[in-house]
PDB file of N, CA and C in Angstrom:
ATOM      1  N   UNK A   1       0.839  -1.181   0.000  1.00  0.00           N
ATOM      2  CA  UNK A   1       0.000   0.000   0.000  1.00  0.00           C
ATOM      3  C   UNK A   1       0.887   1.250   0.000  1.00  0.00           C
ATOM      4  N   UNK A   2       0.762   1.890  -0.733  1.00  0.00           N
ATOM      5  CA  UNK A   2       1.548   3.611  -1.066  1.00  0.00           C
ATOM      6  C   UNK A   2       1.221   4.581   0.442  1.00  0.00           C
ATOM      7  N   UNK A   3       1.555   4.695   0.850  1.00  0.00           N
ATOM      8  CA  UNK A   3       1.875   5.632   1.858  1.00  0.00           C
ATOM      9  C   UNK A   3       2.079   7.276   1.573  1.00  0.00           C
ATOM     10  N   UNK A   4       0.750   7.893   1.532  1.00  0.00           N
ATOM     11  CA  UNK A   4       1.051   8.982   1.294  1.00  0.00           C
ATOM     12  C   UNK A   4       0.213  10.125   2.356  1.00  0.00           C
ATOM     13  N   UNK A   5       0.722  11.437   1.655  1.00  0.00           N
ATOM     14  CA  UNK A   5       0.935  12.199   2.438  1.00  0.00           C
ATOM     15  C   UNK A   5      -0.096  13.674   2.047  1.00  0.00           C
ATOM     16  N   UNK A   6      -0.950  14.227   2.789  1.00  0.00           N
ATOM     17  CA  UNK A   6      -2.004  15.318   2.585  1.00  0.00           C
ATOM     18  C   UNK A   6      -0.875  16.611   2.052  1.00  0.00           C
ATOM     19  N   UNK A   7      -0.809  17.451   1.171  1.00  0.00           N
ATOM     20  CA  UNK A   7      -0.617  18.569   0.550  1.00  0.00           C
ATOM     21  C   UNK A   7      -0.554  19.929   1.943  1.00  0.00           C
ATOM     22  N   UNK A   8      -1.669  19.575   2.655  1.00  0.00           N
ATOM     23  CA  UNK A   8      -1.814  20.513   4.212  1.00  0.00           C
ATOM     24  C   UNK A   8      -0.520  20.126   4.840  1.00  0.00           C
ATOM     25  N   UNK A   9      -0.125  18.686   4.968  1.00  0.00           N
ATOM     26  CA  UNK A   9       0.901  18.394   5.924  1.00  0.00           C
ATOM     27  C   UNK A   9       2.139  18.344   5.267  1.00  0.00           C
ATOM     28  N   UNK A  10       2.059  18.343   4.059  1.00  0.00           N
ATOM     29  CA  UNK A  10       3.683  18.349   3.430  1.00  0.00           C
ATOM     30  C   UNK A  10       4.377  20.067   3.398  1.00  0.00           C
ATOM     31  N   UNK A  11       2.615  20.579   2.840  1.00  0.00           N
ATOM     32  CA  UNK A  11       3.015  22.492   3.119  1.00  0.00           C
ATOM     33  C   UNK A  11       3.683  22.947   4.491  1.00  0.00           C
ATOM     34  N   UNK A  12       3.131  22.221   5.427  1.00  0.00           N
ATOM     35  CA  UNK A  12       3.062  22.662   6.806  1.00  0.00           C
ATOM     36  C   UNK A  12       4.648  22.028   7.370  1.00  0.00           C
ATOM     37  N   UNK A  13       4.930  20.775   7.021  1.00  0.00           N
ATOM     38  CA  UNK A  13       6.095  20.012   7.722  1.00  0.00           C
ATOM     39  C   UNK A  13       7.364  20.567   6.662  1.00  0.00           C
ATOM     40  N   UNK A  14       7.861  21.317   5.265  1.00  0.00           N
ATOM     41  CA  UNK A  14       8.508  21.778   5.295  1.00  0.00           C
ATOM     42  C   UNK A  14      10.177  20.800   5.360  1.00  0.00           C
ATOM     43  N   UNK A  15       9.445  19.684   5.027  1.00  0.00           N
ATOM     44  CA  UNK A  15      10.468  18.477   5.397  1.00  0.00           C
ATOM     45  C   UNK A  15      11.207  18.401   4.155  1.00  0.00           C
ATOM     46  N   UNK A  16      12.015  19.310   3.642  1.00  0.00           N
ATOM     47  CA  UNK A  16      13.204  19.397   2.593  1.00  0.00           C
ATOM     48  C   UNK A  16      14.088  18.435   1.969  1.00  0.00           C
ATOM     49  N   UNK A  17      14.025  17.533   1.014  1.00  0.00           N
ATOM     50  CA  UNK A  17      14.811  16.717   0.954  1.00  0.00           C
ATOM     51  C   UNK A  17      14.103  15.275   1.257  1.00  0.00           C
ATOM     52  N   UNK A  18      13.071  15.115   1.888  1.00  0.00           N
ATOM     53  CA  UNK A  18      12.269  13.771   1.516  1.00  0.00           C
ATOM     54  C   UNK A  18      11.936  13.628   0.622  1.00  0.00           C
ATOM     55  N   UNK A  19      11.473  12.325   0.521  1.00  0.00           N
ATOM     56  CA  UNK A  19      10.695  11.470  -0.119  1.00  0.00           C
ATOM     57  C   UNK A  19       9.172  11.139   0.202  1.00  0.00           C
ATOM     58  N   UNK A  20       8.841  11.917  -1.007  1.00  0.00           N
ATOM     59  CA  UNK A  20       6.940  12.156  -0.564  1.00  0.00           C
ATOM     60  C   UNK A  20       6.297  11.434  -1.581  1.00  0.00           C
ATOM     61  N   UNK A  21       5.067  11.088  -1.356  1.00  0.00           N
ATOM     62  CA  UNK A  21       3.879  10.689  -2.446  1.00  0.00           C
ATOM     63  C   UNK A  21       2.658  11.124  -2.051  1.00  0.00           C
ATOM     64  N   UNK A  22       1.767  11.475  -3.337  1.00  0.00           N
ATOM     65  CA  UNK A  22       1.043  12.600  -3.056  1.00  0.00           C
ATOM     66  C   UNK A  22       0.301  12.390  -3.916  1.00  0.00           C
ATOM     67  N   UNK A  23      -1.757  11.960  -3.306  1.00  0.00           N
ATOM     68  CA  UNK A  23      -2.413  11.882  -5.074  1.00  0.00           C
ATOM     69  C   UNK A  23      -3.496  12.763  -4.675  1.00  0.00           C
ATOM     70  N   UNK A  24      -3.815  13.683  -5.819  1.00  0.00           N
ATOM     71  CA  UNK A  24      -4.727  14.420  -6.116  1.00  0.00           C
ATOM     72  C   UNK A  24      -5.161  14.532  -7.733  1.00  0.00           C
ATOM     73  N   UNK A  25      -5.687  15.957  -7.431  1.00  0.00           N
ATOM     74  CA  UNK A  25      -6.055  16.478  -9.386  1.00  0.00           C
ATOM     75  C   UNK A  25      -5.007  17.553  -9.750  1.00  0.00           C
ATOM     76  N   UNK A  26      -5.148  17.187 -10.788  1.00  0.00           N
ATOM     77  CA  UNK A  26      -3.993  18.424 -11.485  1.00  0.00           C
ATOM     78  C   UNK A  26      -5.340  19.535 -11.987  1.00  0.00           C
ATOM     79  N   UNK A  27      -4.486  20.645 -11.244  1.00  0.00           N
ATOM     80  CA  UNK A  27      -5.464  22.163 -11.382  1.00  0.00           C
ATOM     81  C   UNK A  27      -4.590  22.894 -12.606  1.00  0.00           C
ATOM     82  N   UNK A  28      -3.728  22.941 -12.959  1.00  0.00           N
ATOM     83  CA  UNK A  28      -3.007  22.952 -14.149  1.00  0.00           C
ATOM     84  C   UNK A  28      -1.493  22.166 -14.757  1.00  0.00           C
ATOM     85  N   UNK A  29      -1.417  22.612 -15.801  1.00  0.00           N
ATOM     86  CA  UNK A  29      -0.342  22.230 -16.537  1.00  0.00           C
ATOM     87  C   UNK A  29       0.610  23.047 -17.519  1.00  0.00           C
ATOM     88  N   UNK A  30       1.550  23.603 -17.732  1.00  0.00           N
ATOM     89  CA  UNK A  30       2.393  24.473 -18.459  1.00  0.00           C
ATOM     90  C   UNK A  30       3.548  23.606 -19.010  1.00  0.00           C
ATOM     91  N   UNK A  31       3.744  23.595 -20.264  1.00  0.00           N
ATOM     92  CA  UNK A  31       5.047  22.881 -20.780  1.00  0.00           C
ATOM     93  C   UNK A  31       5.968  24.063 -21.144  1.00  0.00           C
ATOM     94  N   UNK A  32       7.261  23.134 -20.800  1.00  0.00           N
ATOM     95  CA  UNK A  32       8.168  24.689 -21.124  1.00  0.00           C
ATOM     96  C   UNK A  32       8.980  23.981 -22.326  1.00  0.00           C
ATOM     97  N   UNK A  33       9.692  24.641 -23.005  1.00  0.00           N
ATOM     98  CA  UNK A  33      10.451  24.428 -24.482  1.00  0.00           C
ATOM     99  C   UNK A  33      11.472  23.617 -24.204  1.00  0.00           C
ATOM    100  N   UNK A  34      12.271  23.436 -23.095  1.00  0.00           N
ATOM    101  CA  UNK A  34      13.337  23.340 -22.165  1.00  0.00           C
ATOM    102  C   UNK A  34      12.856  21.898 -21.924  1.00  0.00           C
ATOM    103  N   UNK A  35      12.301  21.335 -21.832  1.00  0.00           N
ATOM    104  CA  UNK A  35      12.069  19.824 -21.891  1.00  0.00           C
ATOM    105  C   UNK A  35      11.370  19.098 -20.323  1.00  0.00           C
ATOM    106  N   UNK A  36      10.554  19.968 -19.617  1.00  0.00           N
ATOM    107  CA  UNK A  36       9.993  19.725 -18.752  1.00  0.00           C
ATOM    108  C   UNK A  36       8.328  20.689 -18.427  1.00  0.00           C
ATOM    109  N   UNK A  37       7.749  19.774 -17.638  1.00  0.00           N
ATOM    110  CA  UNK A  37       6.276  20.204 -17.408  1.00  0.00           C
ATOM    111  C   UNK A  37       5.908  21.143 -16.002  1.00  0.00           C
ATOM    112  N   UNK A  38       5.321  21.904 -15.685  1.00  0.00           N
ATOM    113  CA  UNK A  38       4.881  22.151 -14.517  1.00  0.00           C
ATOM    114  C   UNK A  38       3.890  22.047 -13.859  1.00  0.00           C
ATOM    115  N   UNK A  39       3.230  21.016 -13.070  1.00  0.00           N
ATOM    116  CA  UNK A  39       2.060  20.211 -13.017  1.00  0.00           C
ATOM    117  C   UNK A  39       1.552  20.958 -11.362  1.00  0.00           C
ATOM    118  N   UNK A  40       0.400  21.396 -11.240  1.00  0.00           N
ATOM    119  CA  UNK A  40       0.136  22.443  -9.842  1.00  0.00           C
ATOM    120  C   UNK A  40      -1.111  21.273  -9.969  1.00  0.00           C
ATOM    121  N   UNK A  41      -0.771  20.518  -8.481  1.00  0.00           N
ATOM    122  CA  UNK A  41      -1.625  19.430  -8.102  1.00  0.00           C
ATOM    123  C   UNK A  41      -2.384  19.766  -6.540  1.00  0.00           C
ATOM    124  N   UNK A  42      -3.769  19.465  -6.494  1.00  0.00           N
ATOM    125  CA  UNK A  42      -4.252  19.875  -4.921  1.00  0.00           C
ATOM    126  C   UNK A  42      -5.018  18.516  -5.062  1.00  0.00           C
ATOM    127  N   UNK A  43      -5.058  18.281  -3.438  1.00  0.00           N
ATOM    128  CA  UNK A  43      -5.670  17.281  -2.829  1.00  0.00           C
ATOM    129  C   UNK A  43      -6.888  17.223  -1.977  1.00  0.00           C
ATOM    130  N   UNK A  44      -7.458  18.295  -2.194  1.00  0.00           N
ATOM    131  CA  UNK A  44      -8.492  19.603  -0.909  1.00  0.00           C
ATOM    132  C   UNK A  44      -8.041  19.291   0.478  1.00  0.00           C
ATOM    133  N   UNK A  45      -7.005  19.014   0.604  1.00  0.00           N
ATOM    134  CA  UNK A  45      -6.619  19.077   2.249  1.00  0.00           C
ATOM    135  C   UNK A  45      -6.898  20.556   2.823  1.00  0.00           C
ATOM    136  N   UNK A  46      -6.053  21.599   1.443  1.00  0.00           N
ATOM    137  CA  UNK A  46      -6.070  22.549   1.355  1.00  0.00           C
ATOM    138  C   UNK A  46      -6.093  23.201   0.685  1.00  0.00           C
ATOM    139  N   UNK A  47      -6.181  24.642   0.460  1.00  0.00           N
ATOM    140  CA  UNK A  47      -6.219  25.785  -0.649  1.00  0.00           C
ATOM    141  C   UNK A  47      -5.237  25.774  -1.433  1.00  0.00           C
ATOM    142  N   UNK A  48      -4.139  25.828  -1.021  1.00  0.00           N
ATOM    143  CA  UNK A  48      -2.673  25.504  -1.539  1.00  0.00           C
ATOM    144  C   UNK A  48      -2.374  24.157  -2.344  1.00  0.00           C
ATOM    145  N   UNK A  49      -2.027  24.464  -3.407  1.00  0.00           N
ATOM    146  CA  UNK A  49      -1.159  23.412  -4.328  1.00  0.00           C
ATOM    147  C   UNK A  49       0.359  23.191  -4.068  1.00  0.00           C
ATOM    148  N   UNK A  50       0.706  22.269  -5.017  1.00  0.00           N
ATOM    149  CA  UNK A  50       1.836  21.480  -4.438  1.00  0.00           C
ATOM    150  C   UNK A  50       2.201  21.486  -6.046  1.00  0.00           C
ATOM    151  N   UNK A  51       3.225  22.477  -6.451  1.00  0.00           N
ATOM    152  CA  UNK A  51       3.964  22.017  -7.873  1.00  0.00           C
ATOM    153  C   UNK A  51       5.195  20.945  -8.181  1.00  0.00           C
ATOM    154  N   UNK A  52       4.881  20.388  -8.893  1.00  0.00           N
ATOM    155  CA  UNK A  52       5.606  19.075  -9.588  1.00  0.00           C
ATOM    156  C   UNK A  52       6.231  19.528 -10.677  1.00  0.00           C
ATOM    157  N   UNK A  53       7.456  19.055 -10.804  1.00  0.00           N
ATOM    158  CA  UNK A  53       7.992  19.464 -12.073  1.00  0.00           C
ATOM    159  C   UNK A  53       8.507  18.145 -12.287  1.00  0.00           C
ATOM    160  N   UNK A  54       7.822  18.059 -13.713  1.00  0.00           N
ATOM    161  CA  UNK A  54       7.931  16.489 -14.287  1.00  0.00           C
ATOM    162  C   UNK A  54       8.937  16.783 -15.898  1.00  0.00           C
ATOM    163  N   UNK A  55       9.886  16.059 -15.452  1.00  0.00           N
ATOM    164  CA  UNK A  55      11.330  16.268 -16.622  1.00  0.00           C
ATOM    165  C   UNK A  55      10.466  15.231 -17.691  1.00  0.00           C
ATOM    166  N   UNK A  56      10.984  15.401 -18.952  1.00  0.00           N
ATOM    167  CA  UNK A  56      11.018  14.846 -20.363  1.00  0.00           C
ATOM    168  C   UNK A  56      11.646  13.542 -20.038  1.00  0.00           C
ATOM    169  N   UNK A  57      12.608  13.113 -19.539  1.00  0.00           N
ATOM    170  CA  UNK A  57      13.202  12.228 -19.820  1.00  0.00           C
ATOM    171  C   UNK A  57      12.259  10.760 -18.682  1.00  0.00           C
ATOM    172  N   UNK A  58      11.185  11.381 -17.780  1.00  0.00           N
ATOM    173  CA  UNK A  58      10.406  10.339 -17.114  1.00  0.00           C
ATOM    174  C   UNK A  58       9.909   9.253 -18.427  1.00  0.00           C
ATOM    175  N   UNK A  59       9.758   8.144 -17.953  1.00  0.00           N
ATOM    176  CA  UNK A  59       9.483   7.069 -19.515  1.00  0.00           C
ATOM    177  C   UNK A  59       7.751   7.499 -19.746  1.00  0.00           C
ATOM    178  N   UNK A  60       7.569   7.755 -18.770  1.00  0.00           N
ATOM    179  CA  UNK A  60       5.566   8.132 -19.238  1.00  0.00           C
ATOM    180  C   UNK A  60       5.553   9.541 -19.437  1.00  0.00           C
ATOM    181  N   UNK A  61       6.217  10.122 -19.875  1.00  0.00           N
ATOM    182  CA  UNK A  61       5.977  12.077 -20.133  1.00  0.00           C
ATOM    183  C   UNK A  61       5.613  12.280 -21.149  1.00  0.00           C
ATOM    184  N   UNK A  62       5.654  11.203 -22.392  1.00  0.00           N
ATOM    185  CA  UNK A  62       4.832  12.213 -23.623  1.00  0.00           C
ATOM    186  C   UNK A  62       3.537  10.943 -23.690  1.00  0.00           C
ATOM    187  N   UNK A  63       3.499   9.999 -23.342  1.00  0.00           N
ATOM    188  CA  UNK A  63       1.890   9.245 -23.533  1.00  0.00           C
ATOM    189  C   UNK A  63       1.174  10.031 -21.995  1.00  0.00           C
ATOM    190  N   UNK A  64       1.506  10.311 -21.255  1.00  0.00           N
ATOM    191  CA  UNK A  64       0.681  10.699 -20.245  1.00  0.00           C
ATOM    192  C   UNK A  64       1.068  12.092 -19.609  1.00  0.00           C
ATOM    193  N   UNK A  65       2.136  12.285 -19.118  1.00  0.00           N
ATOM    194  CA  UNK A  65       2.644  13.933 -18.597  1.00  0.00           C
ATOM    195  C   UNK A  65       1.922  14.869 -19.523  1.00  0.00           C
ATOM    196  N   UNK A  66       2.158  14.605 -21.198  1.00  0.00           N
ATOM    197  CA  UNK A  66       1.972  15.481 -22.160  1.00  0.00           C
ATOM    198  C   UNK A  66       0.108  15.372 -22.259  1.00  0.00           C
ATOM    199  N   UNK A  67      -0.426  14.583 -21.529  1.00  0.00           N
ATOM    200  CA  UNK A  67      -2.270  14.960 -21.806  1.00  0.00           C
ATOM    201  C   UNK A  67      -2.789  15.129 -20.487  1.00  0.00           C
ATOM    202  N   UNK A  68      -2.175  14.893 -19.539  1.00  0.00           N
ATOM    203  CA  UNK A  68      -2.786  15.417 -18.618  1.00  0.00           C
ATOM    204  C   UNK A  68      -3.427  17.196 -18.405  1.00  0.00           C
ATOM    205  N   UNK A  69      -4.851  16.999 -18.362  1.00  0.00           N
ATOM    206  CA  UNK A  69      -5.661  18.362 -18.182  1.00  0.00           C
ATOM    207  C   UNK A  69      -6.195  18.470 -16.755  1.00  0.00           C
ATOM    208  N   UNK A  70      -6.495  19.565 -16.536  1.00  0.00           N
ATOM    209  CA  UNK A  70      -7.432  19.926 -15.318  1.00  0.00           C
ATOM    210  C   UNK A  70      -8.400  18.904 -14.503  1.00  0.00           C
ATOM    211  N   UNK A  71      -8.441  18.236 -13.458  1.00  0.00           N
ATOM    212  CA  UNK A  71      -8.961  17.476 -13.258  1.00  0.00           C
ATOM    213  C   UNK A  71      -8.949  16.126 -13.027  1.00  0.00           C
ATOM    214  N   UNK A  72      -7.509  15.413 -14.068  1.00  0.00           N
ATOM    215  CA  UNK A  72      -7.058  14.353 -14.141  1.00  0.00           C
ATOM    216  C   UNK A  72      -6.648  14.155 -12.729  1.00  0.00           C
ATOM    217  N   UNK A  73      -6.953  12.506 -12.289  1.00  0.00           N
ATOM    218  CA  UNK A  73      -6.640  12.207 -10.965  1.00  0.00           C
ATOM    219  C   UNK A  73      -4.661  11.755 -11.193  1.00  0.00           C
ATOM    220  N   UNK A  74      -3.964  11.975 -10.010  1.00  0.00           N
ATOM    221  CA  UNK A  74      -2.722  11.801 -10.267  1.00  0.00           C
ATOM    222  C   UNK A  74      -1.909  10.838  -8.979  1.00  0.00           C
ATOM    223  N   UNK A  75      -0.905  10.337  -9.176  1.00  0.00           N
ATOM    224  CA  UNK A  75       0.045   9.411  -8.264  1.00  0.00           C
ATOM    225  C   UNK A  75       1.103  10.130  -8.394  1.00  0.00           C
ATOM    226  N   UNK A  76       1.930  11.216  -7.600  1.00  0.00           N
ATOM    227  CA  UNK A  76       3.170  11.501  -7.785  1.00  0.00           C
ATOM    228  C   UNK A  76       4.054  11.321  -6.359  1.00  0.00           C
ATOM    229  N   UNK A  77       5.194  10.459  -7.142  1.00  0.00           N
ATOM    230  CA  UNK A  77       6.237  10.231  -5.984  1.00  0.00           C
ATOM    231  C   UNK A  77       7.549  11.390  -6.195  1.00  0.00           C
ATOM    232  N   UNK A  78       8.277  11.722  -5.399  1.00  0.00           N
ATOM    233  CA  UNK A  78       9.088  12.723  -5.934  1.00  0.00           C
ATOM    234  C   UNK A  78       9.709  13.247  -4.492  1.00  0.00           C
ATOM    235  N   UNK A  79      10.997  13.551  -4.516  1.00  0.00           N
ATOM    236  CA  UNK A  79      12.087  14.844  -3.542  1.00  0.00           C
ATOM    237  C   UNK A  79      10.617  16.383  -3.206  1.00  0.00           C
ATOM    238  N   UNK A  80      11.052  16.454  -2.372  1.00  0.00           N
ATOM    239  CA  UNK A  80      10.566  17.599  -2.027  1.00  0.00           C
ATOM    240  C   UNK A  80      11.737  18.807  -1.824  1.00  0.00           C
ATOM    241  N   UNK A  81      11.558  19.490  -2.790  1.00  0.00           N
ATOM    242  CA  UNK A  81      12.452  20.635  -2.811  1.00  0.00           C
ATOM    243  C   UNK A  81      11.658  21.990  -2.495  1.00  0.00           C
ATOM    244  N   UNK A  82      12.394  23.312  -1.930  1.00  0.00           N
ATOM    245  CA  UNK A  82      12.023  24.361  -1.724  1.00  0.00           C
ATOM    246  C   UNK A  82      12.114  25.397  -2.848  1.00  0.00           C
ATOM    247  N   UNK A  83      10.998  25.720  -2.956  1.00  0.00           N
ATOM    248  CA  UNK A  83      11.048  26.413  -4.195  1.00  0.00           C
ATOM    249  C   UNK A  83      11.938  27.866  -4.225  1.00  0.00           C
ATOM    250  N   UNK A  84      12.764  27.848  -5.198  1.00  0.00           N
ATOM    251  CA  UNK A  84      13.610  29.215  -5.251  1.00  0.00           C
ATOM    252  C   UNK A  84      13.077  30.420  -5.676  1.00  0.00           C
ATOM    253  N   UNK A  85      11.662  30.365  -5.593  1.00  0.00           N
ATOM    254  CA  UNK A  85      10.927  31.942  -5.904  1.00  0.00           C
ATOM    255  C   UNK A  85      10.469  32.063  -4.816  1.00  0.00           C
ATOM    256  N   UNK A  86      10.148  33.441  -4.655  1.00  0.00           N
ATOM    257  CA  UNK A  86       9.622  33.776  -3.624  1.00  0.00           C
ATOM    258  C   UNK A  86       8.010  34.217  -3.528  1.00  0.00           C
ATOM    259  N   UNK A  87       7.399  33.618  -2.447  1.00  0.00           N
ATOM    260  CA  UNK A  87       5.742  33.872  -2.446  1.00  0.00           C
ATOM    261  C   UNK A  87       5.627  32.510  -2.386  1.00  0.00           C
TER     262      UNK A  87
END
């Protein structure tokens, strides 16, 4: 069984450098030219989303990364990094 983790408690715990899994809907999607996606996923734990950045070179990124729309239910495992923008 996958062991995962509410979007409220991953925002809140700030735990840098784990290893998280996390399923919700994707509220959007942006492809950049540069060979990766930016996938803003919520789980209604909370108001706040949780962005994913899903590289080109994942083996499912152009049959599935590349159609995922608004709404699609999602499984993402992934590092939790701090985002270098600010806000």
């Amino acid at each position: 069984m996958i062991e995962r983790k509410k979007i409220a408690h991953i925002v809140d715990s700030r735990d840098f450098g784990s290893e998280v899994t996390l399923m919700g809907w994707v509220r959007t999607r942006r492809d950049s030219k540069a060979g990766f996606s930016f996938l803003e996923i919520n789980d209604g734990s909370t108001i706040k989303n949780i962005q994913v950045v899903a590289e080109s070179t994942l083996p499912n990124y152009t049959d599935v990364i590349l159609r995922l729309t608004t709404g699609c239910s999602v499984i993402v495992t992934g590092s939790l990094v701090e985002s270098p923008a600010k806000g």
